[in-house]
Protein backbone atom coordinates (compact mmCIF):
# COMPACT_ATOMS: atom_id res chain seq x y z
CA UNK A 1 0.00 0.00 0.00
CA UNK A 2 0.95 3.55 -0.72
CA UNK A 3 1.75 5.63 1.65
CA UNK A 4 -1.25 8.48 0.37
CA UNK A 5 -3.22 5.36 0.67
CA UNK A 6 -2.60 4.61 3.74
CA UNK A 7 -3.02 8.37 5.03
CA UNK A 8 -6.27 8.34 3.67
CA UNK A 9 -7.42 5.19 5.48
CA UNK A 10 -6.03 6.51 8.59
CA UNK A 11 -8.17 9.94 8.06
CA UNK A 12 -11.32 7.68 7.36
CA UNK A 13 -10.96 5.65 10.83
CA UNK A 14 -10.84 8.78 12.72
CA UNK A 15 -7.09 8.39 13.38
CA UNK A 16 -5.22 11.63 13.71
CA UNK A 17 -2.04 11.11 11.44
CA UNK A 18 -0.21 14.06 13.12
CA UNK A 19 0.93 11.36 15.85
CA UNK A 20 1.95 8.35 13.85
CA UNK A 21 5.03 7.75 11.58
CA UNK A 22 3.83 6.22 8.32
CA UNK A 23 5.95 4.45 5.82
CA UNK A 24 5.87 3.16 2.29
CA UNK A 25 4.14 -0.23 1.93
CA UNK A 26 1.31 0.57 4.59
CA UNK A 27 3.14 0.44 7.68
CA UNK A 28 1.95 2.75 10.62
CA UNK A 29 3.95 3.79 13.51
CA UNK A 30 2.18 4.92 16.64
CA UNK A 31 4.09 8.00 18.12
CA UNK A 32 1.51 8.74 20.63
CA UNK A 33 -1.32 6.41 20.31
CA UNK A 34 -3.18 8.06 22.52
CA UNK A 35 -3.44 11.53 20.74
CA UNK A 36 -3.44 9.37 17.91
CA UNK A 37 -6.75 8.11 18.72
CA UNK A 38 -5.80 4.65 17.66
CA UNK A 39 -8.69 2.61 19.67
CA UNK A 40 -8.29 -1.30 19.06
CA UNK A 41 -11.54 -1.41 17.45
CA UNK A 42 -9.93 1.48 14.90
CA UNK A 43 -6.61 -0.88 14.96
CA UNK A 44 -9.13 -4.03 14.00
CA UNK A 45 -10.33 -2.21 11.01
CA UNK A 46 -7.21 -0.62 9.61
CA UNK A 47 -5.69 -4.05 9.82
CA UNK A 48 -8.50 -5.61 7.40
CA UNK A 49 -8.14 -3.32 4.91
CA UNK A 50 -4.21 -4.27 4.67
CA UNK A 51 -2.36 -1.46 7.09
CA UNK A 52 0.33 -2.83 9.14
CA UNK A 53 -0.04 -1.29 12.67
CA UNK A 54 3.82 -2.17 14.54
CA UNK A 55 4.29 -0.28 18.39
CA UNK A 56 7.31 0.55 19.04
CA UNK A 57 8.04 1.26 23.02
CA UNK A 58 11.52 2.46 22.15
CA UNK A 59 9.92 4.55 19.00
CA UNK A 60 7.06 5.97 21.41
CA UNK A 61 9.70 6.99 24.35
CA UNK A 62 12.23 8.71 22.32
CA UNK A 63 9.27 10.64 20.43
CA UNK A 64 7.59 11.20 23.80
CA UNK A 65 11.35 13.25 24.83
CA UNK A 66 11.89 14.15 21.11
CA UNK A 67 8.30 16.18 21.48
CA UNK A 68 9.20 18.02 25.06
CA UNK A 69 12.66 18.80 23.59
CA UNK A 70 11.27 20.16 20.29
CA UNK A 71 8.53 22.03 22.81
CA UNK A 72 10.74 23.66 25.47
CA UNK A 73 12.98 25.15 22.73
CA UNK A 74 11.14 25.69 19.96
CA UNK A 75 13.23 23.87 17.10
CA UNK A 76 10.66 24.63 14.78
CA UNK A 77 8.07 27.01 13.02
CA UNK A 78 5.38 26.40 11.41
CA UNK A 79 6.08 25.84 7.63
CA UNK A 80 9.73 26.16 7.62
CA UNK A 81 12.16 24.06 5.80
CA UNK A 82 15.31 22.17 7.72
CA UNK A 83 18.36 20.46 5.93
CA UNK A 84 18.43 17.03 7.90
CA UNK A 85 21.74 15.65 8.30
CA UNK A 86 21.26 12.13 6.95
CA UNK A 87 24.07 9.04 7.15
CA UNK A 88 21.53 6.05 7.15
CA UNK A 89 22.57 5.10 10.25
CA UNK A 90 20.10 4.24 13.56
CA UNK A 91 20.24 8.12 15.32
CA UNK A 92 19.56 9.66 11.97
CA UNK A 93 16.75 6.95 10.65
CA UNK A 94 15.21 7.62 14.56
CA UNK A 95 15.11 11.67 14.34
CA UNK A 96 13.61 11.05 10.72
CA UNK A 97 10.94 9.00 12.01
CA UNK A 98 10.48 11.14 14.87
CA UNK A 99 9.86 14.25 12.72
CA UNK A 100 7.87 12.30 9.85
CA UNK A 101 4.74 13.34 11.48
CA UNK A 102 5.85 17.33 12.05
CA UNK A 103 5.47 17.00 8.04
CA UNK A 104 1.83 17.30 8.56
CA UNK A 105 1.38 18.44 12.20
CA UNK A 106 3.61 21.67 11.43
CA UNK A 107 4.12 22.01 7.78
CA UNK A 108 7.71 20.98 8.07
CA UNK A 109 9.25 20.76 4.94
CA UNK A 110 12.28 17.98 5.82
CA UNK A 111 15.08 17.77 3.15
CA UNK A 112 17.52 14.85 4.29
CA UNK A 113 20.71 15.16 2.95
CA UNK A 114 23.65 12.67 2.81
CA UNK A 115 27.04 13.97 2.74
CA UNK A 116 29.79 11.45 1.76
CA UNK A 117 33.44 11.78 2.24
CA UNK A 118 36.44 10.52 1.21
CA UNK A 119 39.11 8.54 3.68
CA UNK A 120 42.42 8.99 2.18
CA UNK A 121 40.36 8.24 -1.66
CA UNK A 122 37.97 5.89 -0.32
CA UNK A 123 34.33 7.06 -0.33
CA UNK A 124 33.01 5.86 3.00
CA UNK A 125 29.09 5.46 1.85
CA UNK A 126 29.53 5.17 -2.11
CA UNK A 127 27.05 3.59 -4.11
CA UNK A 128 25.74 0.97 -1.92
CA UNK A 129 25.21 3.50 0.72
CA UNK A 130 23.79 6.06 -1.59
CA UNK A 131 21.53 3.69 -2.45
CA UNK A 132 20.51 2.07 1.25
CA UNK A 133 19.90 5.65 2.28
CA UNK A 134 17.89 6.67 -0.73
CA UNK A 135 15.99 3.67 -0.27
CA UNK A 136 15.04 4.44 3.32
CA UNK A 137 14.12 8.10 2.98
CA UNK A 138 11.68 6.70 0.46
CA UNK A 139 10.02 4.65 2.81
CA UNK A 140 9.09 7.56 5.00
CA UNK A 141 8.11 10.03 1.90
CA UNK A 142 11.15 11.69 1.85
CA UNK A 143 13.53 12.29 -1.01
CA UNK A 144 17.35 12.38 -0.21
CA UNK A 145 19.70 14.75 -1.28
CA UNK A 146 23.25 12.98 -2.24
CA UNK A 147 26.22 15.20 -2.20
CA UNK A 148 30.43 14.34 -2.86
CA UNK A 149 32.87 17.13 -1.27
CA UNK A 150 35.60 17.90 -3.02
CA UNK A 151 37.96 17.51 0.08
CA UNK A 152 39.55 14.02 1.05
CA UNK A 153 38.72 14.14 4.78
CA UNK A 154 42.09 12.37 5.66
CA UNK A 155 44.44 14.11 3.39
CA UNK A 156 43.34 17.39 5.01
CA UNK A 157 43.42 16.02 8.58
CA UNK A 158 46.79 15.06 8.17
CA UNK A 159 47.95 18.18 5.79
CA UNK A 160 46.20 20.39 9.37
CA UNK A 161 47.52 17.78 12.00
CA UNK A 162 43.41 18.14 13.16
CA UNK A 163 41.26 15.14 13.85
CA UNK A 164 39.72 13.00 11.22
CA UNK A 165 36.19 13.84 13.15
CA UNK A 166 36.60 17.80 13.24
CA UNK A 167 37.59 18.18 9.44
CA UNK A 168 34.40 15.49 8.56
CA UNK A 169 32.29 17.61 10.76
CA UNK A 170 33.53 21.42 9.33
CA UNK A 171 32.54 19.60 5.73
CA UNK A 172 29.45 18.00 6.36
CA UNK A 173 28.26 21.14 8.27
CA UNK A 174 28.95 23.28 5.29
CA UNK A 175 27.08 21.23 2.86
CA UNK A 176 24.42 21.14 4.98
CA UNK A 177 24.23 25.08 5.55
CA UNK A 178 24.74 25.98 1.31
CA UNK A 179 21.58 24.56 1.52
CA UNK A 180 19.49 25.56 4.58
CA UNK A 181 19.63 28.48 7.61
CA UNK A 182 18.85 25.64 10.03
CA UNK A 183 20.44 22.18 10.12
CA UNK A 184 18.64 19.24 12.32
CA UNK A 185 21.57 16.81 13.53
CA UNK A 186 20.68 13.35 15.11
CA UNK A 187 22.75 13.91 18.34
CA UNK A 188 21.87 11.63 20.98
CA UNK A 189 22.14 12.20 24.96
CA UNK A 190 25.12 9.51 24.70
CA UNK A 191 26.52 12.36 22.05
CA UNK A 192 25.47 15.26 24.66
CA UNK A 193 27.33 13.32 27.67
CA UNK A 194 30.44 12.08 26.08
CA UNK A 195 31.10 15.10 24.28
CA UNK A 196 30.85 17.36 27.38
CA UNK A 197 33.22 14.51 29.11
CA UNK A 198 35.51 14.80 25.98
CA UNK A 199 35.84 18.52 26.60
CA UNK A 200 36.58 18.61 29.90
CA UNK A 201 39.32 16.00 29.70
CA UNK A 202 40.79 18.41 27.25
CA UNK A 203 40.62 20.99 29.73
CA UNK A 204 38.12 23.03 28.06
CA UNK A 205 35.54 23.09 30.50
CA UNK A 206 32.58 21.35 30.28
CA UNK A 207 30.04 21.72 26.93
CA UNK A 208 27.00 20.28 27.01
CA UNK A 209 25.44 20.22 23.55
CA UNK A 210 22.41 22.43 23.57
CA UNK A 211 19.13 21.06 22.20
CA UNK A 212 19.25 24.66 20.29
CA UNK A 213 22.25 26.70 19.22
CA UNK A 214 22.37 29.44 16.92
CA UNK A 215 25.96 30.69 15.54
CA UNK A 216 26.78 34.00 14.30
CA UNK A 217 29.11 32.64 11.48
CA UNK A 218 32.73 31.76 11.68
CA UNK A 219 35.37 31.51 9.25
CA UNK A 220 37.40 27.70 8.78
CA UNK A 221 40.80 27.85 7.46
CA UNK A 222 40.27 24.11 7.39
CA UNK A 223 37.48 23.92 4.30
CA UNK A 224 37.89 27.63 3.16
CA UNK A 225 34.87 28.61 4.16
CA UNK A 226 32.93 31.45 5.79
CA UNK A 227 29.86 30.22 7.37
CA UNK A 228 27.22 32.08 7.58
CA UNK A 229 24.89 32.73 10.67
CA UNK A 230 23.02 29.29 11.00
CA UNK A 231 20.41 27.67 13.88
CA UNK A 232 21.19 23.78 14.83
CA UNK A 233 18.96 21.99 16.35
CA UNK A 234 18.83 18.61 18.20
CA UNK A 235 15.58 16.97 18.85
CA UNK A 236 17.11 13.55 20.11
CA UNK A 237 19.33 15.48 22.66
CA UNK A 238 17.63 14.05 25.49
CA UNK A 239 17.25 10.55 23.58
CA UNK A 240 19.55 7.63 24.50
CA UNK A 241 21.05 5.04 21.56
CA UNK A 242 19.60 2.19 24.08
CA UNK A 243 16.24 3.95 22.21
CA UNK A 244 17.59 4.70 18.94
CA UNK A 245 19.25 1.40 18.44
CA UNK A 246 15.68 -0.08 18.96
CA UNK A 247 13.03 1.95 17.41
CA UNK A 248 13.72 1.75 13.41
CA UNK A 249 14.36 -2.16 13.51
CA UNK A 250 11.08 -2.37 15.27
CA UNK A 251 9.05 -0.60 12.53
CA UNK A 252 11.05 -2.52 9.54
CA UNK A 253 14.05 -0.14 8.98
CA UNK A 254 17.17 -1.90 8.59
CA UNK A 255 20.10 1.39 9.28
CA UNK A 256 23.12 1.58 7.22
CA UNK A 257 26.36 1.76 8.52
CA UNK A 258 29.28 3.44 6.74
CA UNK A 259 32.34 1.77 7.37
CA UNK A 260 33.82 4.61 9.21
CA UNK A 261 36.99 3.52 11.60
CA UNK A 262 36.53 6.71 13.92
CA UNK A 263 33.03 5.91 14.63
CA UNK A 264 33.28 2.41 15.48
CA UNK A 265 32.36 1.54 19.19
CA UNK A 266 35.74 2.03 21.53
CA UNK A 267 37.83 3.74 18.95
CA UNK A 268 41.12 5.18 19.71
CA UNK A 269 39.49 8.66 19.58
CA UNK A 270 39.12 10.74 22.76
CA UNK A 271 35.29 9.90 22.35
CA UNK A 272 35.73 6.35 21.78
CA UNK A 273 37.58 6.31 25.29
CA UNK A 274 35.35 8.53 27.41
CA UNK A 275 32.40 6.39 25.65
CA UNK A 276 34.62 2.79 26.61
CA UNK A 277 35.00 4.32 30.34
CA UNK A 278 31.75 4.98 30.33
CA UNK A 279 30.54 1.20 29.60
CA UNK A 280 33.16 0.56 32.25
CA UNK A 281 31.36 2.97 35.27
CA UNK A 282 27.95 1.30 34.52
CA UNK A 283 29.43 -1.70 35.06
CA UNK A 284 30.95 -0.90 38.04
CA UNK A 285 28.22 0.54 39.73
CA UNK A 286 25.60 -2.15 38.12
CA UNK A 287 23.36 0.85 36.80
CA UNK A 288 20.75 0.99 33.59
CA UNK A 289 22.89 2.63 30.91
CA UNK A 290 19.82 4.70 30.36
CA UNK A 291 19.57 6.18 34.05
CA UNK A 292 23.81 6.29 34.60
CA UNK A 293 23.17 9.23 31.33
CA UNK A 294 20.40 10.37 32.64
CA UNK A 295 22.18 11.19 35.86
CA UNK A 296 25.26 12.75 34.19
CA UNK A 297 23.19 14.69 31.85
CA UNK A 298 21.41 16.27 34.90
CA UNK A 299 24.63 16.86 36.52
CA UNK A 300 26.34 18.46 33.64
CA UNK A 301 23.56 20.96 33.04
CA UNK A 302 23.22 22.14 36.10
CA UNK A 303 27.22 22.57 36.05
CA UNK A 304 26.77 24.48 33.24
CA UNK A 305 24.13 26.81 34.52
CA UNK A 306 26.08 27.78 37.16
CA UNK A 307 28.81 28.70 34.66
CA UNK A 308 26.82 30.43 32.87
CA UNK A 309 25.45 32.26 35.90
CA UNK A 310 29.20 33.27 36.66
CA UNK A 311 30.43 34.10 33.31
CA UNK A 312 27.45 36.75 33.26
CA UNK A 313 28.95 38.87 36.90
């Protein structure tokens, strides 16, 4: 089934569509099934005429914290468009399936885009991943934007003596801004926690990444660039990967996976060691991975807020 088929059965049954993910082949995603209005007896009767109805708990909690972030800070208006940084992979496929429904509850005009790069002349998605990607933007309506930087991400790295990671990031950010004032990136509370660990390792103080940021522009000797002002926003800031690695397997969405060696789990990256030592202290102390971040995240802001609070004396 199509998925303007399916919308339209879901508007006859009295469901409201605003609060469901729906993907190609007639497969419904309850967000919130209660604002959804999604009664069994309305469940019954979608299912005979040929609608897949799959619940997600992982889907439904990280949209329930998606929603309050997205809320509280006002990622959005009404009608606007936002360049979605897209790799395929489980954080990105999540915050697409989390904002599927803004499509129609807002307006929101989503335009995924996947940047690839090259690795010392080795194009980490290339056409396999091009086409995984493509293929799963489809499912959820969406049509994805492919794009090939002229910059080999490793050459530069070492030409700079920078990390891998920054120069990837200063490229893909750029790309993402020639086409769009405000850029949606899938960071994750793991990203929000280890990063702000990362940093103060380095002595920089502790970071948190903001659910909202908006920067003024900045100039990278790095990708010869001047970037204009631009808003980020993170709607899965306050969404663990315990979630993320759940929620698109459970509606039918297998992620893609570049074959990155920075990103892989306990790489020899700063990150990859805060993120191993991590692992380590839930062990330790025999907590949920979900509340240990939880906990630190709480911490961290409140460390921050007091910063903040001092820096403006």
């Amino acid at each position: 089934m199509r998925r303007e088929e399916a919308l339209e059965a879901l508007r006859e049954a009295g469901v409201d569509d605003r609060y469901v993910a729906v993907l190609e082949g007639g497969v419904v995603a309850p967000l919130n099934p209660r604002r959804a209005r999604l009664t069994g007896r309305r469940r019954e009767r979608l299912e005979r005429e040929g609608l897949t109805i799959v619940r997600s708990r992982a889907l439904e909690r990280a949209s329930a914290r998606a929603h309050r972030t997205i809320t509280r800070y006002e990622l959005f208006e009404p009608r606007e468009e936002a360049a979605v940084g897209f790799s395929g992979g489980k954080d990105s496929l999540t915050c697409l399936l989390v904002l599927e429904p803004l499509t129609r509850r807002l307006g929101l005009r989503l335009h995924p885009i996947l940047v690839d790069v090259r690795l010392h002349g080795r194009w980490l998605w290339g056409r396999e991943g091009r086409r995984r990607c493509e293929s799963l933007c489809r499912r959820l309506g969406l049509r994805l934007e492919y794009v090939r930087p002229r910059e080999d991400v490793g050459e530069l790295a070492e030409e700079h003596g920078e990390s891998p990671c920054l120069i990837c990031s200063l490229i893909r950010r750029r790309e993402l801004r020639e086409r769009s004032e405000k850029i949606v990136l899938a960071h994750t509370l793991d990203d929000a926690v280890i990063t702000a660990l990362a940093t103060a390792v380095k002595g920089e103080g502790v970071k948190l990444l903001p659910p909202k940021e908006r920067l003024e522009g900045m100039t990278s000797r790095y990708v010869d660039y001047e970037f204009p002002p631009t808003t980020l926003v993170r709607p899965l800031a306050r969404v663990p990967e315990d979630w993320t690695t759940r929620a698109p397997r459970d509606v039918g969405l297998e992620p893609f996976d570049a074959d990155c060696p920075y990103s892989r789990p306990y790489a020899t990256t700063l990150r990859g060691r805060v993120a191993h030592g991590l692992e380590w202290l839930r062990l330790e102390l025999s907590l949920d991975r979900v509340e240990l971040l939880d906990r630190l995240w709480r911490s961290l802001r409140k460390d921050c807020e007091r910063q903040g609070q001092q820096d403006d004396r």
